[in-house]
PDB file of N, CA and C in Angstrom:
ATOM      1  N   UNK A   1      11.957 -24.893 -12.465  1.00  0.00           N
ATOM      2  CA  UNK A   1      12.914 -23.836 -12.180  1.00  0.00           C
ATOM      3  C   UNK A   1      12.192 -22.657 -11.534  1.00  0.00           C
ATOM      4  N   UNK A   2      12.492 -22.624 -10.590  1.00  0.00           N
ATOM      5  CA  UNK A   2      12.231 -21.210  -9.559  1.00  0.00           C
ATOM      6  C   UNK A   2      12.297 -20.090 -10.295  1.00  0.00           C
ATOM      7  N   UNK A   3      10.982 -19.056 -10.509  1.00  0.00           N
ATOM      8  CA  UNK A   3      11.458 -17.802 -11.171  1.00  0.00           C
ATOM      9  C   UNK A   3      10.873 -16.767 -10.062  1.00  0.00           C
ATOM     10  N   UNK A   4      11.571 -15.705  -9.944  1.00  0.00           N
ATOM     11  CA  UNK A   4      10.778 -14.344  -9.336  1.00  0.00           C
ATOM     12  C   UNK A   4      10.597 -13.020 -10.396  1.00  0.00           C
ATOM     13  N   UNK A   5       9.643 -12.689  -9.988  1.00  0.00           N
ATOM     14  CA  UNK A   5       9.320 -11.278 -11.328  1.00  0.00           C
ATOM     15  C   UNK A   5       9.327  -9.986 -10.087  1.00  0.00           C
ATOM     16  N   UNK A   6       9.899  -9.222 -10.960  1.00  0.00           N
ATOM     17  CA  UNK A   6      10.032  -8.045 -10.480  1.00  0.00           C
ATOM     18  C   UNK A   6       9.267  -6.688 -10.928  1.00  0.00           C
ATOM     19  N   UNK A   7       8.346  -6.250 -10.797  1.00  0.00           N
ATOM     20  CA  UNK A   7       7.647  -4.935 -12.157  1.00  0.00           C
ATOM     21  C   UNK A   7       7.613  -3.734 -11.348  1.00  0.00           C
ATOM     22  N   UNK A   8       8.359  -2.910 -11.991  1.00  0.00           N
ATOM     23  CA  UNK A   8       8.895  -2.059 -11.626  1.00  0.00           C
ATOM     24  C   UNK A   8       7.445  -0.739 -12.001  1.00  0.00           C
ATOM     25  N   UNK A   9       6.702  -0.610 -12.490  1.00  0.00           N
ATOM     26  CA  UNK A   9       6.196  -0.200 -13.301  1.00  0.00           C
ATOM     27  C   UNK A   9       5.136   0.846 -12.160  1.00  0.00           C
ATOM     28  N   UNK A  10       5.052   0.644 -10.858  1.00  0.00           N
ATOM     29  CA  UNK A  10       4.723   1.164  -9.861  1.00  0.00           C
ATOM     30  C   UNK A  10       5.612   2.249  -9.133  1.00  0.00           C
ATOM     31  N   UNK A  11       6.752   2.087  -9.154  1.00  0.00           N
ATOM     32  CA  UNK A  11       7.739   3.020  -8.591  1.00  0.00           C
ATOM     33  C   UNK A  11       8.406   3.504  -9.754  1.00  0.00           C
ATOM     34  N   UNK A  12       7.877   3.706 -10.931  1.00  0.00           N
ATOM     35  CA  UNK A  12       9.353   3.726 -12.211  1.00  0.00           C
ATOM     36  C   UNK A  12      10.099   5.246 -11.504  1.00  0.00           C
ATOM     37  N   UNK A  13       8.603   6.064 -10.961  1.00  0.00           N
ATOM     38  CA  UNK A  13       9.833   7.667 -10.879  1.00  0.00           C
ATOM     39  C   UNK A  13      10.350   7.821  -9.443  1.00  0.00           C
ATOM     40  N   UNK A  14      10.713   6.903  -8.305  1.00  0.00           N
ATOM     41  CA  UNK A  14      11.065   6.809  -7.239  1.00  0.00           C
ATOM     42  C   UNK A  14      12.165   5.797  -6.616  1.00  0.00           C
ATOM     43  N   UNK A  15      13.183   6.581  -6.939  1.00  0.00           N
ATOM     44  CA  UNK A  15      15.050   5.830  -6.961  1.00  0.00           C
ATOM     45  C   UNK A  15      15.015   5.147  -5.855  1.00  0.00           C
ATOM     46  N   UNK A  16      14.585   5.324  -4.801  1.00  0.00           N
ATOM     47  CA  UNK A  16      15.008   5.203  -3.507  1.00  0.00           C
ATOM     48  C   UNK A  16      13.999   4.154  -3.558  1.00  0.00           C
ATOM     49  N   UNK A  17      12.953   3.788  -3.320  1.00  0.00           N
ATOM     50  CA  UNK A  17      12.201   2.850  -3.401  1.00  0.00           C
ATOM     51  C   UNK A  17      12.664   1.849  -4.978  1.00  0.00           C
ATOM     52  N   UNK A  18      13.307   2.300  -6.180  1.00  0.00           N
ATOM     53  CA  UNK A  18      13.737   1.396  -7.224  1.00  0.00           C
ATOM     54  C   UNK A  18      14.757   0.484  -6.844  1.00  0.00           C
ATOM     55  N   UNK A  19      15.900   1.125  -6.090  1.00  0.00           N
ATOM     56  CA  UNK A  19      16.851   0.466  -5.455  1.00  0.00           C
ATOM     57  C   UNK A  19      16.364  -0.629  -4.584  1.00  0.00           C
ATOM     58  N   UNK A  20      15.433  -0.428  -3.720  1.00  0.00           N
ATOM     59  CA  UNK A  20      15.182  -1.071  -2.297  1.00  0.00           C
ATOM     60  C   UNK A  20      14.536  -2.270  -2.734  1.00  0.00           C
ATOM     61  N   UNK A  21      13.615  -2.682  -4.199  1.00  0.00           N
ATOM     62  CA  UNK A  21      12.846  -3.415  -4.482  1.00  0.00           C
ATOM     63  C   UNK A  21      13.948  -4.674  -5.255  1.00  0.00           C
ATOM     64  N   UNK A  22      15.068  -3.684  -5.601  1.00  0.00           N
ATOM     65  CA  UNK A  22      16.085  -4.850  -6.437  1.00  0.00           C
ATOM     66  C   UNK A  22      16.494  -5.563  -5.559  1.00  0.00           C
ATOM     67  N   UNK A  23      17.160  -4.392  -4.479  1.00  0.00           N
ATOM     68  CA  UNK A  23      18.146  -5.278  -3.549  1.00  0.00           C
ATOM     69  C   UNK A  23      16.960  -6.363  -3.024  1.00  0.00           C
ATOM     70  N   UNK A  24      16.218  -6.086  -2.916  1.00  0.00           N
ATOM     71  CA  UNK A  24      15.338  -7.516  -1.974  1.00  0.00           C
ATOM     72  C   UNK A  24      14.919  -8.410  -2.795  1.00  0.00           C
ATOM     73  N   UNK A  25      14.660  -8.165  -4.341  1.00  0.00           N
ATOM     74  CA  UNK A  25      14.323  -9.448  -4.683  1.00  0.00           C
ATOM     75  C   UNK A  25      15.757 -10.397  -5.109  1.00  0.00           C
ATOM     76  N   UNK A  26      16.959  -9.642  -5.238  1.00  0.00           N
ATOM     77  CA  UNK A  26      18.636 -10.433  -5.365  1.00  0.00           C
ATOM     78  C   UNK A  26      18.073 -11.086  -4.099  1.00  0.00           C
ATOM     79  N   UNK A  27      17.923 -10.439  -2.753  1.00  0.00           N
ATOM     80  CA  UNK A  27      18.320 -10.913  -2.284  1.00  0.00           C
ATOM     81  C   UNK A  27      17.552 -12.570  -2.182  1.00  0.00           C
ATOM     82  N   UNK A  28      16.571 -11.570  -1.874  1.00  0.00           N
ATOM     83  CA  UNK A  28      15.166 -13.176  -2.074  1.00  0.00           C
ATOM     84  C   UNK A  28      15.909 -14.783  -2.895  1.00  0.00           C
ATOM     85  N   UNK A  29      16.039 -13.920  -3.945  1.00  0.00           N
ATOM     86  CA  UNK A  29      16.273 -14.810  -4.883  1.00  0.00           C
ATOM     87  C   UNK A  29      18.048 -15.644  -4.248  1.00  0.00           C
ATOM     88  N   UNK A  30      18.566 -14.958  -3.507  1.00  0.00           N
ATOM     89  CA  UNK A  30      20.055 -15.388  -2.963  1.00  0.00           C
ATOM     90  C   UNK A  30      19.859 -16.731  -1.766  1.00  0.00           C
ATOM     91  N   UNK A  31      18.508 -15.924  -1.121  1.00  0.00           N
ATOM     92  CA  UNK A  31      18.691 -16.344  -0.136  1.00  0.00           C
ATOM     93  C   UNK A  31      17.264 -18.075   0.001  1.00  0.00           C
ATOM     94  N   UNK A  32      16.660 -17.880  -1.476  1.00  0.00           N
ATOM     95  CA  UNK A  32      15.551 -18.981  -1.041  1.00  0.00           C
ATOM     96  C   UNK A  32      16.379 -19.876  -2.815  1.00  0.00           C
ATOM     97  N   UNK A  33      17.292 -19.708  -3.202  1.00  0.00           N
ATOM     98  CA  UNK A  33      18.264 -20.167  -4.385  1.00  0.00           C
ATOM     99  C   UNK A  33      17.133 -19.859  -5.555  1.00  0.00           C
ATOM    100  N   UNK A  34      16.568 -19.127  -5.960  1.00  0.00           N
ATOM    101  CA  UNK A  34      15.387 -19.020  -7.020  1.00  0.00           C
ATOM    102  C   UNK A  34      16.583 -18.405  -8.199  1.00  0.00           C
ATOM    103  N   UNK A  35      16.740 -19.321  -9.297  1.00  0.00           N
ATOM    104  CA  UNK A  35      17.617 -19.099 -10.304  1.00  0.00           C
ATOM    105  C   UNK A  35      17.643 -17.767 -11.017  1.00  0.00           C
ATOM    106  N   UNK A  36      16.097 -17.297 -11.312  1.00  0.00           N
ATOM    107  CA  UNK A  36      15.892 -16.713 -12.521  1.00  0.00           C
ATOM    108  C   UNK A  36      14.830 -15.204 -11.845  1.00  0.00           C
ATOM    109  N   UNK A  37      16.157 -14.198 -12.074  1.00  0.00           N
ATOM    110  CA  UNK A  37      14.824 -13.169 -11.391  1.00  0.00           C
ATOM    111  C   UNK A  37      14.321 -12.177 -12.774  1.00  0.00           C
ATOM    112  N   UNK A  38      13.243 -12.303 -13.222  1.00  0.00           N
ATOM    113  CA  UNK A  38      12.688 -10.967 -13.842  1.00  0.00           C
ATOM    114  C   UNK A  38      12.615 -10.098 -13.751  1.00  0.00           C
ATOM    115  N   UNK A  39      12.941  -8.928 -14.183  1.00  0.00           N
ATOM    116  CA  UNK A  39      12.906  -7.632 -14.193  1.00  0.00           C
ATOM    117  C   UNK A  39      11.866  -6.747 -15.679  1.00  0.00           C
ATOM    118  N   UNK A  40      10.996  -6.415 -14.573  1.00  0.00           N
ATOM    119  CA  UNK A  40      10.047  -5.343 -15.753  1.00  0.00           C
ATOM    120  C   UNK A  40      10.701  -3.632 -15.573  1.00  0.00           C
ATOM    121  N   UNK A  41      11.187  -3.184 -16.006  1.00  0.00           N
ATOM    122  CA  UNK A  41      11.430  -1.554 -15.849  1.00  0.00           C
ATOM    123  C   UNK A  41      10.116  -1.280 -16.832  1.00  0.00           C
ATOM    124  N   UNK A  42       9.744  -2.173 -18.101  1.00  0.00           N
ATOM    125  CA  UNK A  42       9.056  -1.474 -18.586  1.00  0.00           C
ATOM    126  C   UNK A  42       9.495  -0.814 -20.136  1.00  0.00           C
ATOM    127  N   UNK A  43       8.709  -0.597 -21.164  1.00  0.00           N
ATOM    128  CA  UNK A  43       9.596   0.214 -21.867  1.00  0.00           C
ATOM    129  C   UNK A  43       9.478   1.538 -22.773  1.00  0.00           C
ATOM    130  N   UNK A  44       8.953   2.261 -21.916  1.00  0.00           N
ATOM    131  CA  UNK A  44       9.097   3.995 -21.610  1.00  0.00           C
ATOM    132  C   UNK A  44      10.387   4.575 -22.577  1.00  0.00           C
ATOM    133  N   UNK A  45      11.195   5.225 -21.436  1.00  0.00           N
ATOM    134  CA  UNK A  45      12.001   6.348 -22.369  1.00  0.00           C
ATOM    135  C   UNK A  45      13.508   5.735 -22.881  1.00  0.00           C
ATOM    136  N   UNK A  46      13.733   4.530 -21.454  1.00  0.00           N
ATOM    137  CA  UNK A  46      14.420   3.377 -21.280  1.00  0.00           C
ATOM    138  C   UNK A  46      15.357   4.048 -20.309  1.00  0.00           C
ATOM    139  N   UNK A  47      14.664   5.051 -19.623  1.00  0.00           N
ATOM    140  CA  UNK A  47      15.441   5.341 -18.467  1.00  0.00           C
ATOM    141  C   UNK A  47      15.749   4.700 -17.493  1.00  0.00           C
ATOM    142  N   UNK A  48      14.501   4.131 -17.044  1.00  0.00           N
ATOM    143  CA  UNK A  48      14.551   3.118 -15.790  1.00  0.00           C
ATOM    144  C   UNK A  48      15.473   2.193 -15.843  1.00  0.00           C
ATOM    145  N   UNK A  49      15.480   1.421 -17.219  1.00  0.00           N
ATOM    146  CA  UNK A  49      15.944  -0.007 -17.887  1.00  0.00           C
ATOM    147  C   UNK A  49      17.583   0.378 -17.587  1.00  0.00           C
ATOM    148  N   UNK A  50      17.816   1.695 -18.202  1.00  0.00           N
ATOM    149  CA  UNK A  50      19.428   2.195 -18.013  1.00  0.00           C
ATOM    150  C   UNK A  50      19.514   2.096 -16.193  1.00  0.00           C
ATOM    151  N   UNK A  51      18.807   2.352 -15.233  1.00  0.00           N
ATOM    152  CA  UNK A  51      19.080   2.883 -14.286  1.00  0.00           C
ATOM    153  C   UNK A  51      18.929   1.451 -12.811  1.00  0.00           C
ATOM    154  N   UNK A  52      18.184   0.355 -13.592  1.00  0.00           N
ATOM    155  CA  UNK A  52      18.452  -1.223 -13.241  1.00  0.00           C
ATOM    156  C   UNK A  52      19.717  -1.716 -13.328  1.00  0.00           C
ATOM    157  N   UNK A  53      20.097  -1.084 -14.850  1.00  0.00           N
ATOM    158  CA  UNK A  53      21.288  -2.092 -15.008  1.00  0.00           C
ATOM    159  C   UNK A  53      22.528  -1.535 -14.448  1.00  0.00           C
ATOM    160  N   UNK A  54      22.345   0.108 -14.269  1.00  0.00           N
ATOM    161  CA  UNK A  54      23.357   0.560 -13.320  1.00  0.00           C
ATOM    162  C   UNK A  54      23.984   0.083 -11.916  1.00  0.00           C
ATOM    163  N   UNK A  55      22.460  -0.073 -11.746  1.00  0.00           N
ATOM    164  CA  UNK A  55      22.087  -0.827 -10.156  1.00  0.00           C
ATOM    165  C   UNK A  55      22.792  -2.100 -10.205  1.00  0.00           C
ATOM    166  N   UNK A  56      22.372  -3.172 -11.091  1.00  0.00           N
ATOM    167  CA  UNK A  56      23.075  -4.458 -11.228  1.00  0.00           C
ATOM    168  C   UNK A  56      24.471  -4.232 -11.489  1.00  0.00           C
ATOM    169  N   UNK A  57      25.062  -3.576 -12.158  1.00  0.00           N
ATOM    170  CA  UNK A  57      26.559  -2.822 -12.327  1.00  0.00           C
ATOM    171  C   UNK A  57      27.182  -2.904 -10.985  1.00  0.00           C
ATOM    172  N   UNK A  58      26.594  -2.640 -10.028  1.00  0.00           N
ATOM    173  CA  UNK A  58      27.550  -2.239  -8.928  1.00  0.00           C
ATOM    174  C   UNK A  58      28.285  -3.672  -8.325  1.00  0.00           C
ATOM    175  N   UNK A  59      29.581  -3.364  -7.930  1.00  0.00           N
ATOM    176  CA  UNK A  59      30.472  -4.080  -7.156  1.00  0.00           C
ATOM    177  C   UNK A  59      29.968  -5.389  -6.582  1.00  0.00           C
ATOM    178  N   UNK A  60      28.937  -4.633  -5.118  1.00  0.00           N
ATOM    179  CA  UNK A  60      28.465  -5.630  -4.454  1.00  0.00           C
ATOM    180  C   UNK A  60      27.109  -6.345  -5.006  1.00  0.00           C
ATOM    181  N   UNK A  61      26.802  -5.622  -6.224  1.00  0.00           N
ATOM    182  CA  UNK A  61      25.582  -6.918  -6.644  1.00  0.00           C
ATOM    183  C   UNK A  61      26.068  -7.210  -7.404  1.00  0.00           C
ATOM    184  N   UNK A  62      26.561  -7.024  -8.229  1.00  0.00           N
ATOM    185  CA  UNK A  62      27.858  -8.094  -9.140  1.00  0.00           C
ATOM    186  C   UNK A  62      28.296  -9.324  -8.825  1.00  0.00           C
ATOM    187  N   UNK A  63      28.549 -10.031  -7.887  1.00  0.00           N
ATOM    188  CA  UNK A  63      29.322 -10.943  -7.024  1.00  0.00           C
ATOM    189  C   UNK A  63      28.053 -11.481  -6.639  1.00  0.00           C
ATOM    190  N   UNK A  64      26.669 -11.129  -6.653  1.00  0.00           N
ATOM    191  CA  UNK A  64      25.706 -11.984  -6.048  1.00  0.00           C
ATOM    192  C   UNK A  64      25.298 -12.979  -7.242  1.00  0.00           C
ATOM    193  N   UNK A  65      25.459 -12.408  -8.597  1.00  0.00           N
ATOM    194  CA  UNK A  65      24.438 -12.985  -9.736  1.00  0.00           C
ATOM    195  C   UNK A  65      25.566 -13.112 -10.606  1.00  0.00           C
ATOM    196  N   UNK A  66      25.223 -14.303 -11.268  1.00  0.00           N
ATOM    197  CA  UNK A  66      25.697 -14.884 -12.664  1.00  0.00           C
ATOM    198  C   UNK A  66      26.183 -13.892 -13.868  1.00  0.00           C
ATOM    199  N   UNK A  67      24.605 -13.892 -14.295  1.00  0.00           N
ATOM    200  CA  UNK A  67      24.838 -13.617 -15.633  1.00  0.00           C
ATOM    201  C   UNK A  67      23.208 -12.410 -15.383  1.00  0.00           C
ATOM    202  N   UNK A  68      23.390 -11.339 -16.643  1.00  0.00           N
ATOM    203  CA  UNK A  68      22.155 -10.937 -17.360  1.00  0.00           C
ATOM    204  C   UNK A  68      21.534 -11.397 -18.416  1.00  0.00           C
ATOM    205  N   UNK A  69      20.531 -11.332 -19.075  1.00  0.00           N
ATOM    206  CA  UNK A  69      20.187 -11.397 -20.123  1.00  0.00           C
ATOM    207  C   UNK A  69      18.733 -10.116 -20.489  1.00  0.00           C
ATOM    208  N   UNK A  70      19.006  -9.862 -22.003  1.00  0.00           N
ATOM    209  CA  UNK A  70      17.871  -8.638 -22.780  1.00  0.00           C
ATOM    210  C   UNK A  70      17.051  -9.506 -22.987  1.00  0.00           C
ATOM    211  N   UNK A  71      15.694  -9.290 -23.137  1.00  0.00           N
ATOM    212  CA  UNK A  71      14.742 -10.426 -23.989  1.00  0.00           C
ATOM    213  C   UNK A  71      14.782  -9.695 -25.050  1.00  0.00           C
ATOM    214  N   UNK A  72      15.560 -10.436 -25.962  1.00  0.00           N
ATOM    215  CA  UNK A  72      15.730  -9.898 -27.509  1.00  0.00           C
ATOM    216  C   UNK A  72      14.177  -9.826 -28.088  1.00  0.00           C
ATOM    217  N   UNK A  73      13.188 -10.025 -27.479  1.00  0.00           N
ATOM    218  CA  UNK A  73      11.550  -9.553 -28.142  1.00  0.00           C
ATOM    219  C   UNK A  73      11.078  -8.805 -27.328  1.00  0.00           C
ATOM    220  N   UNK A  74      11.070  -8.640 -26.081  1.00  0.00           N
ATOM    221  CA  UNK A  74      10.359  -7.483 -25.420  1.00  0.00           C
ATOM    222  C   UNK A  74      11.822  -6.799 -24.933  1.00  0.00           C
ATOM    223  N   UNK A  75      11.816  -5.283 -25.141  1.00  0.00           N
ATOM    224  CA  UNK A  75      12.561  -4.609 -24.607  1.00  0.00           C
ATOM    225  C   UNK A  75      12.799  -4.113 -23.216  1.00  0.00           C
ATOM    226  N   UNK A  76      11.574  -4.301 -22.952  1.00  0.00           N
ATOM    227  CA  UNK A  76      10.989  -4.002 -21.432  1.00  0.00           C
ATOM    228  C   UNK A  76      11.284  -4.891 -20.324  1.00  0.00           C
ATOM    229  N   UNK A  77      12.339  -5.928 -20.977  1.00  0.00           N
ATOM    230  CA  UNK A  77      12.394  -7.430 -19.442  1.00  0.00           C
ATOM    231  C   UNK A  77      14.007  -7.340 -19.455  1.00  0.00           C
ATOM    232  N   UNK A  78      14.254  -7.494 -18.253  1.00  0.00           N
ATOM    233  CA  UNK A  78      15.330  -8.079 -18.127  1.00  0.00           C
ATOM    234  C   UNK A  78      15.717  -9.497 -17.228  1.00  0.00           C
ATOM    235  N   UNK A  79      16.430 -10.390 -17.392  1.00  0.00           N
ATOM    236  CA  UNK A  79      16.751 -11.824 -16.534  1.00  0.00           C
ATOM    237  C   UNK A  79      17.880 -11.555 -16.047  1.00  0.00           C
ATOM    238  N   UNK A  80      17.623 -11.735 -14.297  1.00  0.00           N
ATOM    239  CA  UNK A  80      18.894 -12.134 -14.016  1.00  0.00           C
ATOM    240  C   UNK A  80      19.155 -13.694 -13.605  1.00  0.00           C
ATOM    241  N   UNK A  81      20.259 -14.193 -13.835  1.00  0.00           N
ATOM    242  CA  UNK A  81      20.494 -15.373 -13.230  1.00  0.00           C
ATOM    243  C   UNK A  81      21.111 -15.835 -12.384  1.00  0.00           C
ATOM    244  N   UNK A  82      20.890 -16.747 -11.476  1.00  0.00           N
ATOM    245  CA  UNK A  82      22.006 -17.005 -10.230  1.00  0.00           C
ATOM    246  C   UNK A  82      22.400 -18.278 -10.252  1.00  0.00           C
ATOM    247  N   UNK A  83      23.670 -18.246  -9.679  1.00  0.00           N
ATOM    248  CA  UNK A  83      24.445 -20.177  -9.900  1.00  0.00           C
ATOM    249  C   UNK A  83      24.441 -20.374  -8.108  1.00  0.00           C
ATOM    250  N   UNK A  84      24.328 -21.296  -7.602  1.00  0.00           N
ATOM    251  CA  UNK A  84      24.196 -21.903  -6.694  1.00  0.00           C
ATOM    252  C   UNK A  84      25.411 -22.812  -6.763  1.00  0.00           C
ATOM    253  N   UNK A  85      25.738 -23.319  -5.647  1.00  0.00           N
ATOM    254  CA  UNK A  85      26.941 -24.507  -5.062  1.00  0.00           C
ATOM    255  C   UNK A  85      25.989 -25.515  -4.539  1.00  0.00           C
TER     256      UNK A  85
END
């Protein structure tokens, strides 16, 4: 199973570059069918973590991906998943 990781942990205080790194790895992950994308925000104040999932919240990335998942042991990950045809 195809995974991509994402670690945020380089840009945590720079929105504009936080955004730009999601949208490309959805997309990555849309566009080469890689099921399972990782997400590190990290786990700080859990600002970032709030400010991913905002990001994933929206409309048009909504409709790209499945499902989320928390890693109920590290607080710091998040999974996204994608379904393919």
């Amino acid at each position: 199973m195809a995974k991509l990781k994402l670690d945020l942990h380089d840009i945590y205080n720079k929105g504009a570059l936080i955004d730009k790194a999601l949208s490309d790895a959805i997309d990555e992950c849309c566009d080469s069918k890689i099921s399972t994308l990782e997400i590190i925000p990290g786990k700080g104040s859990g600002q970032l973590k709030k400010k991913v999932l905002r990001f994933l919240d929206q409309k048009s990335v909504k409709q790209k991906y499945h499902r989320i998942d928390k890693d109920s042991k590290n607080h710091g990950r998040l999974f996204v998943y994608f379904r393919f045809k």
